[in-house]
Protein backbone atom coordinates (compact mmCIF):
# COMPACT_ATOMS: atom_id res chain seq x y z
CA UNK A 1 0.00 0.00 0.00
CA UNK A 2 1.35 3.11 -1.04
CA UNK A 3 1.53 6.32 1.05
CA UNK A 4 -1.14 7.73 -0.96
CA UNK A 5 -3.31 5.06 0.17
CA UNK A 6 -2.59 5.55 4.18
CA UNK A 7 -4.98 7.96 4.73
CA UNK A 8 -5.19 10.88 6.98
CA UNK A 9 -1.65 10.58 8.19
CA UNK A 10 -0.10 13.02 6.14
CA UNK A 11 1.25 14.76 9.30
CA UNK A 12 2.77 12.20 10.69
CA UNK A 13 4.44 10.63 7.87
CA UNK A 14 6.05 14.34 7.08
CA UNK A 15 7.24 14.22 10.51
CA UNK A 16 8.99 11.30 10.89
CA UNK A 17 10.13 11.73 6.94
CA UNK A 18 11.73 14.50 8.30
CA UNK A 19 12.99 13.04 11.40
CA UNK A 20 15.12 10.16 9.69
CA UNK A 21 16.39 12.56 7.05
CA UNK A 22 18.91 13.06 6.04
CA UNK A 23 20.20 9.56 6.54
CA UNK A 24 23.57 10.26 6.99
CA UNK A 25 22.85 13.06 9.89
CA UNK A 26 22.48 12.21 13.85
CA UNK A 27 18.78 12.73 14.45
CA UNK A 28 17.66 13.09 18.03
CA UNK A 29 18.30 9.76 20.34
CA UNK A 30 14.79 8.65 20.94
CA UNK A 31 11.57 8.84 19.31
CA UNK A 32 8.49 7.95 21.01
CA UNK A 33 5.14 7.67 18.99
CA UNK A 34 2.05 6.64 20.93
CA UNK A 35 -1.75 6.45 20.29
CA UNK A 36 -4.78 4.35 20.80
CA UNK A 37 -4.46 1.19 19.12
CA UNK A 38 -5.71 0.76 15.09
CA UNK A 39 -4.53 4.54 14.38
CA UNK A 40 -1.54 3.48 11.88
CA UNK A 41 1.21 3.78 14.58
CA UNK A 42 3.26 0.88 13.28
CA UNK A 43 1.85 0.88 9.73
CA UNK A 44 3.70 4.02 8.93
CA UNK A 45 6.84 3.63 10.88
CA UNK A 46 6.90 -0.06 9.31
CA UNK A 47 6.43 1.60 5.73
CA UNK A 48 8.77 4.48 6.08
CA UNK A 49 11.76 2.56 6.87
CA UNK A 50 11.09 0.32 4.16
CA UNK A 51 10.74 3.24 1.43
CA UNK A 52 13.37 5.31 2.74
CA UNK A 53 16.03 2.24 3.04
CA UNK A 54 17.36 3.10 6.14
CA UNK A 55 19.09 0.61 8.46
CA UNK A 56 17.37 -1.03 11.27
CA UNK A 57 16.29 -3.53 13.26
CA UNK A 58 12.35 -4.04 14.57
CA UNK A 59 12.00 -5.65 17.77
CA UNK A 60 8.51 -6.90 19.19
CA UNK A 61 8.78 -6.73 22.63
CA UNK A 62 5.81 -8.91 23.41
CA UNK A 63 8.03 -11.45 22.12
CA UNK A 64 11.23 -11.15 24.96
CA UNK A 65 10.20 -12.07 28.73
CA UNK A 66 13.30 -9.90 29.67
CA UNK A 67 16.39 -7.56 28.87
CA UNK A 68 19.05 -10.41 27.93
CA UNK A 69 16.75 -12.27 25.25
CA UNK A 70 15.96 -8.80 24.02
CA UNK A 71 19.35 -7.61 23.58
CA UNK A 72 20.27 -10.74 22.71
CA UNK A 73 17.91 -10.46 19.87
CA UNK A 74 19.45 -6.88 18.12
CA UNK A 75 22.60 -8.62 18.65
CA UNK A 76 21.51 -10.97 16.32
CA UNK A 77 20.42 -8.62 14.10
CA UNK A 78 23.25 -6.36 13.59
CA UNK A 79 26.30 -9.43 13.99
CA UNK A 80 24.28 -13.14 13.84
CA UNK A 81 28.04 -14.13 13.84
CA UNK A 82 28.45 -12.90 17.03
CA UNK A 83 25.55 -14.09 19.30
CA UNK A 84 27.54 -17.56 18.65
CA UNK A 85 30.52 -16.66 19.94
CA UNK A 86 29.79 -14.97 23.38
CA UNK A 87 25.51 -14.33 24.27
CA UNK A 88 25.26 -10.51 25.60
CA UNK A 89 24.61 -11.19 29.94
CA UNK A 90 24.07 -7.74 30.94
CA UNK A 91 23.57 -4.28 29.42
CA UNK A 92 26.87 -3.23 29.39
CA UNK A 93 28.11 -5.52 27.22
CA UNK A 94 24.98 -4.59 24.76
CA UNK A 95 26.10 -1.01 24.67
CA UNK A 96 30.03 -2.06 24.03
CA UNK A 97 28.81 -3.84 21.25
CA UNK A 98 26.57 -1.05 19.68
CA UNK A 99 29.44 1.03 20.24
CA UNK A 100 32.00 -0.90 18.29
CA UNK A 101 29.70 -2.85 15.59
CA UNK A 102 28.46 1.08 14.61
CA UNK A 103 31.66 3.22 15.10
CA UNK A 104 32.37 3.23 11.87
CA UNK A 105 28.90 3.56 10.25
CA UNK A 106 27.88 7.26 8.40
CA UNK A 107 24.05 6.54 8.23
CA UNK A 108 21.66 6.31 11.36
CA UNK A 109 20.51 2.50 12.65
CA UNK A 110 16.80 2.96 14.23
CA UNK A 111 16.03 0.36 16.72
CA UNK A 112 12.00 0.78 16.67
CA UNK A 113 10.75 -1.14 19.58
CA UNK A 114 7.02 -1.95 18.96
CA UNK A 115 4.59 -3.21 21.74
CA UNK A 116 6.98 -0.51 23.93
CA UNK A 117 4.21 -0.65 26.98
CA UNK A 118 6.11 -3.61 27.94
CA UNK A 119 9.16 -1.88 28.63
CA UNK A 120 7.78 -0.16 31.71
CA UNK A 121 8.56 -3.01 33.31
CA UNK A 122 12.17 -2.71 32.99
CA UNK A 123 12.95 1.28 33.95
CA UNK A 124 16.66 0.74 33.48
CA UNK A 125 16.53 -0.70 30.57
CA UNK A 126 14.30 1.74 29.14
CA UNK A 127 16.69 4.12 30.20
CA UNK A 128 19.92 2.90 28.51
CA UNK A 129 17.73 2.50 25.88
CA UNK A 130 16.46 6.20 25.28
CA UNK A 131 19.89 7.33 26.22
CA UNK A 132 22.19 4.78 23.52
CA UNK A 133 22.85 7.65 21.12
CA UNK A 134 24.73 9.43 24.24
CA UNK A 135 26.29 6.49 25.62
CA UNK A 136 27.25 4.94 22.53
CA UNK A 137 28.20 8.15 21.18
CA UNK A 138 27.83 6.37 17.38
CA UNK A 139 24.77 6.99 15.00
CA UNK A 140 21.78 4.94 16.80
CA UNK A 141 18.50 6.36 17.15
CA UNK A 142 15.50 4.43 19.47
CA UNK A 143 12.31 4.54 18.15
CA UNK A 144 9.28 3.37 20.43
CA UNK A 145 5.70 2.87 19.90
CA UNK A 146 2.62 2.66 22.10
CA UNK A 147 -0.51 2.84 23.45
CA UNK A 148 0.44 4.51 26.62
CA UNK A 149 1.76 8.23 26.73
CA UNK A 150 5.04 8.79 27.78
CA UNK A 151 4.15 10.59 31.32
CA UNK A 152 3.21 6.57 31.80
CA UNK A 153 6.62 5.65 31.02
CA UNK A 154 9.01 8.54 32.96
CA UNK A 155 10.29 7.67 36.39
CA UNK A 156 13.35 9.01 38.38
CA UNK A 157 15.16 6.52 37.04
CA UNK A 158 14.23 7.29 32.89
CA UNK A 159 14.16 10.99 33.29
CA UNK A 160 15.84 11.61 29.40
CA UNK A 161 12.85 12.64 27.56
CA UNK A 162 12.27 12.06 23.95
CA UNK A 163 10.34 13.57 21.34
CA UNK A 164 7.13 13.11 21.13
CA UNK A 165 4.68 12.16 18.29
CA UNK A 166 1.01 11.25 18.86
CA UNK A 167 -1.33 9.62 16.39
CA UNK A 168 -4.65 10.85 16.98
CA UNK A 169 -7.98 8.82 17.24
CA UNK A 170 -9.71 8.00 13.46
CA UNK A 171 -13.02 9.90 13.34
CA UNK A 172 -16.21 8.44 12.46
CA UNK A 173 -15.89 10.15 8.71
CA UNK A 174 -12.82 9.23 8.11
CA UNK A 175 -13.01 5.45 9.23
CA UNK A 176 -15.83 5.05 6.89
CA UNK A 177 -13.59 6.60 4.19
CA UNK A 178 -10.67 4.15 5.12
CA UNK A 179 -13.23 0.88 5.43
CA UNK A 180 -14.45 1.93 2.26
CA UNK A 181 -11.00 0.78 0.41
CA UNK A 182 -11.94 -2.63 0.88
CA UNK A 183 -15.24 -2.80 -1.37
CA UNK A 184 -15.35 -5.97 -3.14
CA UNK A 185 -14.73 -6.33 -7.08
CA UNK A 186 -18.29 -6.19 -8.68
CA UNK A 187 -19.44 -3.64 -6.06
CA UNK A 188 -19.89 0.23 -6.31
CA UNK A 189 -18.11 2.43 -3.98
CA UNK A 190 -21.58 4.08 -2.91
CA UNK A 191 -23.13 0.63 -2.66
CA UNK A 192 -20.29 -0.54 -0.43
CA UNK A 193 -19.99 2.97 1.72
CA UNK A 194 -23.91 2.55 2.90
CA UNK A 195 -23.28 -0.90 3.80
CA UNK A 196 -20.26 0.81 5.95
CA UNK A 197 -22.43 3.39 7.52
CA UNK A 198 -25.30 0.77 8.34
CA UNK A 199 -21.91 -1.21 10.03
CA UNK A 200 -20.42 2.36 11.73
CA UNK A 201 -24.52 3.05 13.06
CA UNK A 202 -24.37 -0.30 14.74
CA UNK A 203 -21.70 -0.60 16.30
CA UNK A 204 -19.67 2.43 16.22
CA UNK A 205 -21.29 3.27 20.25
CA UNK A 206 -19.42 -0.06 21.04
CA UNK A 207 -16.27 0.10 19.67
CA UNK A 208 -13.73 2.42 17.86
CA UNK A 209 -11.08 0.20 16.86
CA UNK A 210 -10.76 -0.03 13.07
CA UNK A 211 -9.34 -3.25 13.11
CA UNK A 212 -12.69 -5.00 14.77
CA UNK A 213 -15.15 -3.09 12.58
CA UNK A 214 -13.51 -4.32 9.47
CA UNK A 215 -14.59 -7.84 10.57
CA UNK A 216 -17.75 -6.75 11.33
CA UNK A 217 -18.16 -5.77 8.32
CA UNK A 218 -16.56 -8.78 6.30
CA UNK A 219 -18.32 -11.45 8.17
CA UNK A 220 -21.72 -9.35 7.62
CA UNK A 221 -21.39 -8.44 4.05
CA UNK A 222 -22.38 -11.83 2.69
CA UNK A 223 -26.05 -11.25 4.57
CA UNK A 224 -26.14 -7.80 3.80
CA UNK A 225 -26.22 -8.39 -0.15
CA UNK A 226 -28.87 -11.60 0.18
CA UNK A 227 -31.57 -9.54 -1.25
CA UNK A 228 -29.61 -8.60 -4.21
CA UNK A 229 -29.78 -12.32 -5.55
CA UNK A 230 -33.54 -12.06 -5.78
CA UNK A 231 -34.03 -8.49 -7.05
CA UNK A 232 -31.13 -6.32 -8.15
CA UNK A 233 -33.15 -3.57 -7.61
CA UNK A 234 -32.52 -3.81 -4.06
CA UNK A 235 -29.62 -1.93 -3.94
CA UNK A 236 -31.50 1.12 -4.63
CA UNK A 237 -33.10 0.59 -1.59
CA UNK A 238 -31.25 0.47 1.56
CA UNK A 239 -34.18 0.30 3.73
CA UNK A 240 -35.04 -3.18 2.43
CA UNK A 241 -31.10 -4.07 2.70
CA UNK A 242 -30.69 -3.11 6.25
CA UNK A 243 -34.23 -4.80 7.71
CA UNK A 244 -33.14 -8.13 6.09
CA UNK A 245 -29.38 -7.76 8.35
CA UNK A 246 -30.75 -6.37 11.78
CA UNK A 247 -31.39 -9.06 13.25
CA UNK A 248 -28.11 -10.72 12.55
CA UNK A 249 -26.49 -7.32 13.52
CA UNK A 250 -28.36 -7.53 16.48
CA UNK A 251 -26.92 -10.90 17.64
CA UNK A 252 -23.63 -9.68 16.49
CA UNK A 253 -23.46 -6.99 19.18
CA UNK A 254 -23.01 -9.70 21.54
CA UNK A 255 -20.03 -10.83 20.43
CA UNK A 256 -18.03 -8.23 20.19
CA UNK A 257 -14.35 -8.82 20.13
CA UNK A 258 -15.12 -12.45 21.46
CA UNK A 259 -14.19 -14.21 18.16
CA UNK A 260 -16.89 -17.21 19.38
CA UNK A 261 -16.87 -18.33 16.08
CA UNK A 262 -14.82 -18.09 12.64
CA UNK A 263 -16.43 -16.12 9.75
CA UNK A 264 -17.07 -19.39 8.28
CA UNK A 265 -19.16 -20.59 10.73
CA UNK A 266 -21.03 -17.69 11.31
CA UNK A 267 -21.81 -17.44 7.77
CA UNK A 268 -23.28 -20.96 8.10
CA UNK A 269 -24.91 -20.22 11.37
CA UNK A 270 -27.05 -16.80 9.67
CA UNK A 271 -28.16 -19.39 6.83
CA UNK A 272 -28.91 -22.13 9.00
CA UNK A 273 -31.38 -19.20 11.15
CA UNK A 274 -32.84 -18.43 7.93
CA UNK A 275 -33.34 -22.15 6.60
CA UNK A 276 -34.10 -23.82 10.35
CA UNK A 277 -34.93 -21.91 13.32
CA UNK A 278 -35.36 -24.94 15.58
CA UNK A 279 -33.11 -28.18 15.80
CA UNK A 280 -30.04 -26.56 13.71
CA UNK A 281 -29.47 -22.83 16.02
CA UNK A 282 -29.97 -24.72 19.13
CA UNK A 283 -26.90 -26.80 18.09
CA UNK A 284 -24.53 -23.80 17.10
CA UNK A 285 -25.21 -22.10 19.42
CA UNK A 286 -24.24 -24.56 22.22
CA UNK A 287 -21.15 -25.26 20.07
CA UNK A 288 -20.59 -21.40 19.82
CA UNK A 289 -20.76 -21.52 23.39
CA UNK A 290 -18.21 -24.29 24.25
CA UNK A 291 -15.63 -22.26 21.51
CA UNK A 292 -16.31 -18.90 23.25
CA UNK A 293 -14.94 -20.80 26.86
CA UNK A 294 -12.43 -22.87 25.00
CA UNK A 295 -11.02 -20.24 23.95
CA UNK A 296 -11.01 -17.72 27.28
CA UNK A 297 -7.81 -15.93 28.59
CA UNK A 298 -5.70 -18.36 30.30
CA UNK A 299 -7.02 -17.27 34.03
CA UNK A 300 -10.27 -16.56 33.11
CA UNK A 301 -10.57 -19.99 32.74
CA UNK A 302 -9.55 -20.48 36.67
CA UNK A 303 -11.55 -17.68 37.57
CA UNK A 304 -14.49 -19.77 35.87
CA UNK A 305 -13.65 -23.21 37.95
CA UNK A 306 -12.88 -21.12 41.05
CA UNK A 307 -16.66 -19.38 40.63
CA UNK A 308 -17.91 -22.96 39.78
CA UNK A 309 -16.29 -24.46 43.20
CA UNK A 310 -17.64 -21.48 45.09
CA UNK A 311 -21.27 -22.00 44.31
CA UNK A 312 -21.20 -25.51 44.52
CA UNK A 313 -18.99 -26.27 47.46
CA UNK A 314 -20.32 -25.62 51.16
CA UNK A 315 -17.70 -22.61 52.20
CA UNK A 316 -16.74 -24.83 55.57
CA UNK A 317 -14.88 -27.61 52.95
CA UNK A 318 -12.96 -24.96 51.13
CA UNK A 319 -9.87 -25.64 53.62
CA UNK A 320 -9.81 -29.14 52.95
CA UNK A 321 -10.12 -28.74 49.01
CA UNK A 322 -7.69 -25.34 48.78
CA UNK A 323 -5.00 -25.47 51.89
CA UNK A 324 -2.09 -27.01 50.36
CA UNK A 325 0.27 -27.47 53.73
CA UNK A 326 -2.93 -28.42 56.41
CA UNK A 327 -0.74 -29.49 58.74
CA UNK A 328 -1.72 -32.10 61.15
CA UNK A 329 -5.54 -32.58 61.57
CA UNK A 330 -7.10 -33.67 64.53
CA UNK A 331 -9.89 -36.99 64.13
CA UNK A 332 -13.17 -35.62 64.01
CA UNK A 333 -16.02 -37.46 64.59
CA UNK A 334 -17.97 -38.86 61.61
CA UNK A 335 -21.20 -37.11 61.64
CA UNK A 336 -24.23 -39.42 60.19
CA UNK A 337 -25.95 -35.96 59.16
CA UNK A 338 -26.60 -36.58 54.81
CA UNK A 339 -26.07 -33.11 53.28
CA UNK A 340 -28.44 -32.55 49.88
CA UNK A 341 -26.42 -32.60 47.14
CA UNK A 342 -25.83 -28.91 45.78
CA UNK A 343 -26.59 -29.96 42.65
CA UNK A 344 -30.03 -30.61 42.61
CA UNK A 345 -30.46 -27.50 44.61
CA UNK A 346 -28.69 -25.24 42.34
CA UNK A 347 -25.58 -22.92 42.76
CA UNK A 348 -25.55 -20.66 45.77
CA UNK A 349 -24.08 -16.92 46.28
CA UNK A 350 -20.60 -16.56 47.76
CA UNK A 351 -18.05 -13.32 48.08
CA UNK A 352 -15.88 -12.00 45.74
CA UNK A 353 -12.80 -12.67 48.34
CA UNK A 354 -13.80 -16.30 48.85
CA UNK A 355 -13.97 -16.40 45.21
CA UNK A 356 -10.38 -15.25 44.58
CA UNK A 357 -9.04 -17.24 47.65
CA UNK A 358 -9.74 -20.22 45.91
CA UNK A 359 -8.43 -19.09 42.13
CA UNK A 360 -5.06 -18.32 43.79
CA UNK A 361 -4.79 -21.32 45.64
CA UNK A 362 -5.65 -23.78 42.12
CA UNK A 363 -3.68 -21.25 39.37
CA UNK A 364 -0.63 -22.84 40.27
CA UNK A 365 1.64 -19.66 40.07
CA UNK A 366 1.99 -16.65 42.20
CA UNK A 367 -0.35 -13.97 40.68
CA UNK A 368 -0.92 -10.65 42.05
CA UNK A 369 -4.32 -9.31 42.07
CA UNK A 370 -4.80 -6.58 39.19
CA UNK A 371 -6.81 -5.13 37.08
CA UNK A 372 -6.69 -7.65 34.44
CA UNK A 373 -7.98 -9.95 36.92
CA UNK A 374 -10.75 -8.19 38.00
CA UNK A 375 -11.33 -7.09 34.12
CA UNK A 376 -11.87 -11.20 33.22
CA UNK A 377 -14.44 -11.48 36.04
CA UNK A 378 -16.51 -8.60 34.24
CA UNK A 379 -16.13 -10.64 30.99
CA UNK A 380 -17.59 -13.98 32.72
CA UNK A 381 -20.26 -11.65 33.80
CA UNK A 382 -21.28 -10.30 30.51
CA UNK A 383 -20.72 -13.36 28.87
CA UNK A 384 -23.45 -15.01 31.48
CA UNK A 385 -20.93 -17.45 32.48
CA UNK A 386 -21.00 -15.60 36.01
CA UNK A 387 -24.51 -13.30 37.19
CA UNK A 388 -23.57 -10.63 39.80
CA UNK A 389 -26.26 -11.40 42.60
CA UNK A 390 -25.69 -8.30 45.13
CA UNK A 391 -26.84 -4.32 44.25
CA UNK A 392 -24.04 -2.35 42.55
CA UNK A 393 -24.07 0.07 45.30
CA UNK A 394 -22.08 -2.83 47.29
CA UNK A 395 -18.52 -2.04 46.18
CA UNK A 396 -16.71 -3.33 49.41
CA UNK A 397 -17.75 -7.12 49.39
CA UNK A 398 -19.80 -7.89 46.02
CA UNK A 399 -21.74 -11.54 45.64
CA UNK A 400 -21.60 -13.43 42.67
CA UNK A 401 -23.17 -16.76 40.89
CA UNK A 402 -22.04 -19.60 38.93
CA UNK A 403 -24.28 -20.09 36.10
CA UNK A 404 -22.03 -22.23 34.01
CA UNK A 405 -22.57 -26.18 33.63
CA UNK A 406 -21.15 -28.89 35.16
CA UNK A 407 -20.38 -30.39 31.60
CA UNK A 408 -19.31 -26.86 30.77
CA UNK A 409 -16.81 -26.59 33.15
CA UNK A 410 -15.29 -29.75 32.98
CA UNK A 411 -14.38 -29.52 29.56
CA UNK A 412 -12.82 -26.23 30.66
CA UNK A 413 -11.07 -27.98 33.53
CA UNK A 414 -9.37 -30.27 30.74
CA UNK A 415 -7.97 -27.87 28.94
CA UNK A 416 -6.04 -26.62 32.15
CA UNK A 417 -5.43 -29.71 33.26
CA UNK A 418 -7.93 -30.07 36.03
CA UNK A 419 -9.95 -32.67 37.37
CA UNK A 420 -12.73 -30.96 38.77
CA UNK A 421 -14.41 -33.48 40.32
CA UNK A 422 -12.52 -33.76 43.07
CA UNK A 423 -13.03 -30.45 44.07
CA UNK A 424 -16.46 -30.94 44.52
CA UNK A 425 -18.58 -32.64 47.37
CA UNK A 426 -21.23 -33.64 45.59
CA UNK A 427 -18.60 -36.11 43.84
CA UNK A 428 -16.94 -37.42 46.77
């Protein structure tokens, strides 16, 4: 794609045009470029370096669980001779190396560090790293992009500031005009832009990112243009068009972002609604929901058994399910008293504390509490794998529900290697 096809970026592609040029001349140490995700960031960054030819090396740092294997890895890139010889064990050697594999080089080496959130994590590293030009004292430039501004990133200890290039949010307008470059061959551009507007109407309240709405719209379009097959005149009417989609849009808003289902199978599961609206939906869906677990964040899934052992479990057995080192227990008397079985009664409330007592005790791993914890029990709640049962009012000790199945869950517990059943009573 050509830059005349990256649309309203203009500004920013002048700037950092201008930035790396000329090639030969030491630009400023460290470039930071940061905006919400979907706005082009690494798209024009990615495409600049490529048209202008300039020497680099692009490092994902998703991809490197710390500052060895990353250094290690533009090592590589500069000298794969050297990582052989002797691995790079602490900064210092990393910055001896930059210094005397680029002493003798006239044009400027951008190290462009994508996914640079991560880096927060590491404040001296992101230090040396902003500061290499000055350390190094050889042409090197840092270039980092991210979601996050920079006031998220400077500490005592990072304190070098760089400059400073933000990619604003896409309007409405203007991500219809950019959506619109993907109309399908045999399709009018006006045809295909009302399809995009009916798409932007939707779900627009719901989400901004670009990258989700153009999947809307691809899985969608197939439905959208039904009518057409009967009566070409229906593109001339787009009231006729969008009643035959809302109700698929509809069910689409409920799935946002979860991916339940490939575009393939949604496309089979709109014509199967049309064709059968008995037997055939009842089956998808229940295999939509199995994929839409199967496929949950890797502790939303423990969340899910530790809800599921919370509701089922009387709260007086959770020591002897949970405690790992119980010590040495007294005999107790056997009582002859038959609980019901839970089961048949249904699940029962329990606290948000007892809730995440038991997930950290079964995860396996030391996790801290965080927001992306508490961010994957909202998603079991609006994916009605978990109902909320207290007011919202009650912020300091909120009561939840396990709505999920037993047949449910234990296919979850498989693919975490859990045997659920004994964790429960009823099963004992």
């Amino acid at each position: 794609m050509p830059f005349s096809k990256i649309l309203f970026r203009e500004k920013e592609i002048k700037f950092i045009t201008n930035f790396m040029e000329p090639k030969c001349s030491f630009p400023y140490p460290a470039l930071f470029i940061y905006g919400h995700t979907t706005t082009g960031k690494t798209l024009v960054v990615s495409r600049l370096v490529r048209n202008l030819k300039v020497p680099n090396v692009w490092i994902n740092c998703h991809e490197y669980y710390n500052s060895s294997s990353l250094c290690t890895n533009i090592v590589q890139a500069l000298a794969p001779e050297e990582v052989n010889k002797k691995g790079i064990g602490n900064t210092n050697e990393f910055i001896n190396f930059v210094k005397s594999k680029l002493k003798n080089s006239s044009e400027t080496t951008y190290l462009i560090f994508d996914s640079a959130d991560v880096l927060r994590k590491d404040q001296f590293l992101l230090s040396v790293l902003c500061r290499l030009q000055l350390l190094t004292t050889v042409n090197v430039c840092s270039i980092f992009i991210s979601e996050l501004p920079w006031m998220q990133f400077r500490t005592h200890s990072c304190s070098f500031d760089p400059i400073v290039l933000h990619f604003r949010d896409y309007s409405k307008n203007e991500i219809s005009d950019i959506m619109t470059l993907d109309c399908p061959t045999g399709f009018t551009d006006v045809f295909y832009r009302s399809y995009i507007n009916v798409i932007l109407k939707t779900f627009f309240i719901m989400t901004t990112n670009l990258c989700e709405l153009c999947h809307l719209a691809q899985i969608n379009f197939e439905k959208y243009c039904e009518p057409l097959d009967e009566d070409s005149d229906f593109e001339l009417s787009s009231f006729k068009l969008w009643k035959n989609i809302e109700p698929t849009l509809k069910e689409a808003m409920n799935s946002v972002y979860l991916r339940e289902i490939s575009c393939s199978k949604w496309k089979a599961h709109c014509n199967s609604r049309n064709q059968d609206a008995g037997k055939n939906k009842i089956s998808l869906l229940a295999a939509e929901k199995y994929s839409a677990t199967r496929e949950l964040p890797f502790y939303s899934k423990f969340l899910l058994l530790a809800a599921y052992f919370a509701s089922y479990n009387a709260p007086k057995s959770d020591f002897k399910h949970f405690v790992k080192n119980q010590g040495k227990q007294a005999k107790k008397r056997i009582s002859k008293k038959i609980e019901k079985n839970r089961h048949l009664l249904g699940p029962k409330p329990f606290t948000l504390d007892r809730m995440l007592s038991i997930f950290f005790s079964i995860v396996g791993e030391k996790v801290l509490p965080s927001a992306l914890i508490f961010s994957q029990i909202s998603s079991l709640v609006n994916m009605c794998l978990v109902s909320r049962v207290s007011a919202d009012e009650q912020l300091d000790c909120p009561k939840y529900k396990c709505l999920a199945e037993l047949e449910l869950v234990a296919k979850i517990g498989k693919t975490i290697n859990i045997d659920i059943m004994g964790y429960l009573d009823d099963f004992l």
